[in-house]
Protein backbone atom coordinates (compact mmCIF):
# COMPACT_ATOMS: atom_id res chain seq x y z
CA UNK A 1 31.20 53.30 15.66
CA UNK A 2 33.66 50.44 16.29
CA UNK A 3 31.12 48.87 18.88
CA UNK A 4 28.09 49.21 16.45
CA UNK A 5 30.82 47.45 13.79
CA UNK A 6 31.84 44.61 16.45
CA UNK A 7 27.81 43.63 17.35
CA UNK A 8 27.13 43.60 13.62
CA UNK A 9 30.16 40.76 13.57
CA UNK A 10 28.61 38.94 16.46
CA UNK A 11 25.60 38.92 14.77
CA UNK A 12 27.13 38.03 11.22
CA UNK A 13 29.05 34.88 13.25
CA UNK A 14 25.69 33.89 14.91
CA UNK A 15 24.10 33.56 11.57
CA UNK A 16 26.79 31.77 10.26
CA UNK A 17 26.88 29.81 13.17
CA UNK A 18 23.45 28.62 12.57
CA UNK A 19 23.32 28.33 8.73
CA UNK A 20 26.62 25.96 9.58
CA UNK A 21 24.07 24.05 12.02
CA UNK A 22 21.04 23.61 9.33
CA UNK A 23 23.82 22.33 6.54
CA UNK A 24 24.35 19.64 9.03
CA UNK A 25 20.97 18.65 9.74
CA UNK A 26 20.46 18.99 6.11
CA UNK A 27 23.09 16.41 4.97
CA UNK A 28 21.85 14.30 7.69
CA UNK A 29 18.22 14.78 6.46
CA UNK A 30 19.50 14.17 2.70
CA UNK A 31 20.72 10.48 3.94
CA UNK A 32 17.99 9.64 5.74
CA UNK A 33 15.75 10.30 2.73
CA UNK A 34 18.07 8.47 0.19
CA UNK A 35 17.83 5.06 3.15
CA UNK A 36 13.93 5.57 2.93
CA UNK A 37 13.46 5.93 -1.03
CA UNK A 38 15.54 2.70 -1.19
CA UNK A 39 13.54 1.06 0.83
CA UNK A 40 10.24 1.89 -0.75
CA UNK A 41 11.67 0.65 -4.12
CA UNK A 42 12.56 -2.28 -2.51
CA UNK A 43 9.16 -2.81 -0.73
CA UNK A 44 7.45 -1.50 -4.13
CA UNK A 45 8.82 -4.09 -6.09
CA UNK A 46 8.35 -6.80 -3.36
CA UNK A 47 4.76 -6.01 -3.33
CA UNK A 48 4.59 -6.15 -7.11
CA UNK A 49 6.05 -9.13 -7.03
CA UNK A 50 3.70 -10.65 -4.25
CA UNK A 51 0.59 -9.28 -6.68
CA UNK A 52 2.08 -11.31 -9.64
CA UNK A 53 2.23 -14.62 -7.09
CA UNK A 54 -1.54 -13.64 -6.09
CA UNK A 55 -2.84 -13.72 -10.13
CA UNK A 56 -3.18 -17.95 -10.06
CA UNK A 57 -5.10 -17.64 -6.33
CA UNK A 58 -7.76 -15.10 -7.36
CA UNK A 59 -8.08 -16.77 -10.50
CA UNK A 60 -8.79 -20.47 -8.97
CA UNK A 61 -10.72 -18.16 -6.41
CA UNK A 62 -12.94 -17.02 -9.05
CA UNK A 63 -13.08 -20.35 -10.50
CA UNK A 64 -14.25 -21.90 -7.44
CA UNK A 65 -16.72 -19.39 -7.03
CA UNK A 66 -18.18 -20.23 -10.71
CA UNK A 67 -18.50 -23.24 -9.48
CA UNK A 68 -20.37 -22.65 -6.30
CA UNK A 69 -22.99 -20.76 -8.11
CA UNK A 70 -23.45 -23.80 -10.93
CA UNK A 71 -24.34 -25.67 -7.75
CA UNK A 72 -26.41 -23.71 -6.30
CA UNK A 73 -28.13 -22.97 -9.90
CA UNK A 74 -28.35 -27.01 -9.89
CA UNK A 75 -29.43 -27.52 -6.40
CA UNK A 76 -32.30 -24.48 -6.64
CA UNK A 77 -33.20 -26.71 -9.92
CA UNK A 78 -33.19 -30.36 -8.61
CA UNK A 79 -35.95 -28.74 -5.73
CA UNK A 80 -37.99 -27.25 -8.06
CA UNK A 81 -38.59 -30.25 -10.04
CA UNK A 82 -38.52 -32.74 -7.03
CA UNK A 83 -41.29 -29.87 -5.23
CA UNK A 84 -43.52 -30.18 -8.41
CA UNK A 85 -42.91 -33.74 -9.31
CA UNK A 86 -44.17 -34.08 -5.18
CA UNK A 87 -47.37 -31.43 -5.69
CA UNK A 88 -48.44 -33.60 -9.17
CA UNK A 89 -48.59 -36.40 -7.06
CA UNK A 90 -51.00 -34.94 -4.55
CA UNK A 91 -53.38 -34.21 -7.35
């Protein structure tokens, strides 16, 4: 009976032994995840902030694109008449 008692122990001490190891790699897991959340709240708001420097570039972008279609509107325009004013001549 005593040597059924003492492996029971051994066993017990081995499973303590262990949960002792994963409350280790636990903490250590805990601190490693508190390092990365900081840093994606840092690189959250950094990339917020870079969006808010973006807003003036996309709108001259789109501004600049406006005014590559008026252009092109023009251009498509100033052909058609100078096409027709050339094929009145020719009759």
């Amino acid at each position: 009976m005593d040597e059924r008692f003492d492996k029971l122990e051994n066993k017990l001490d081995k499973l303590d032994d262990r949960l002792d190891t994963i409350g280790l790699i636990l903490e250590k897991n805990t601190a490693s995840l508190e390092y990365h959340i900081k840093r994606t709240d840092i690189l959250e708001t950094s990339l917020s902030d870079f969006k808010d420097d973006l807003k003036p570039v996309e709108k001259h972008v789109a501004y600049m694109q406006g005014a590559a279609k008026l252009v092109a509107i023009l251009s498509l325009c100033v052909g058609l008449i100078i096409g027709l004013v050339n094929l009145a001549k020719l009759f």
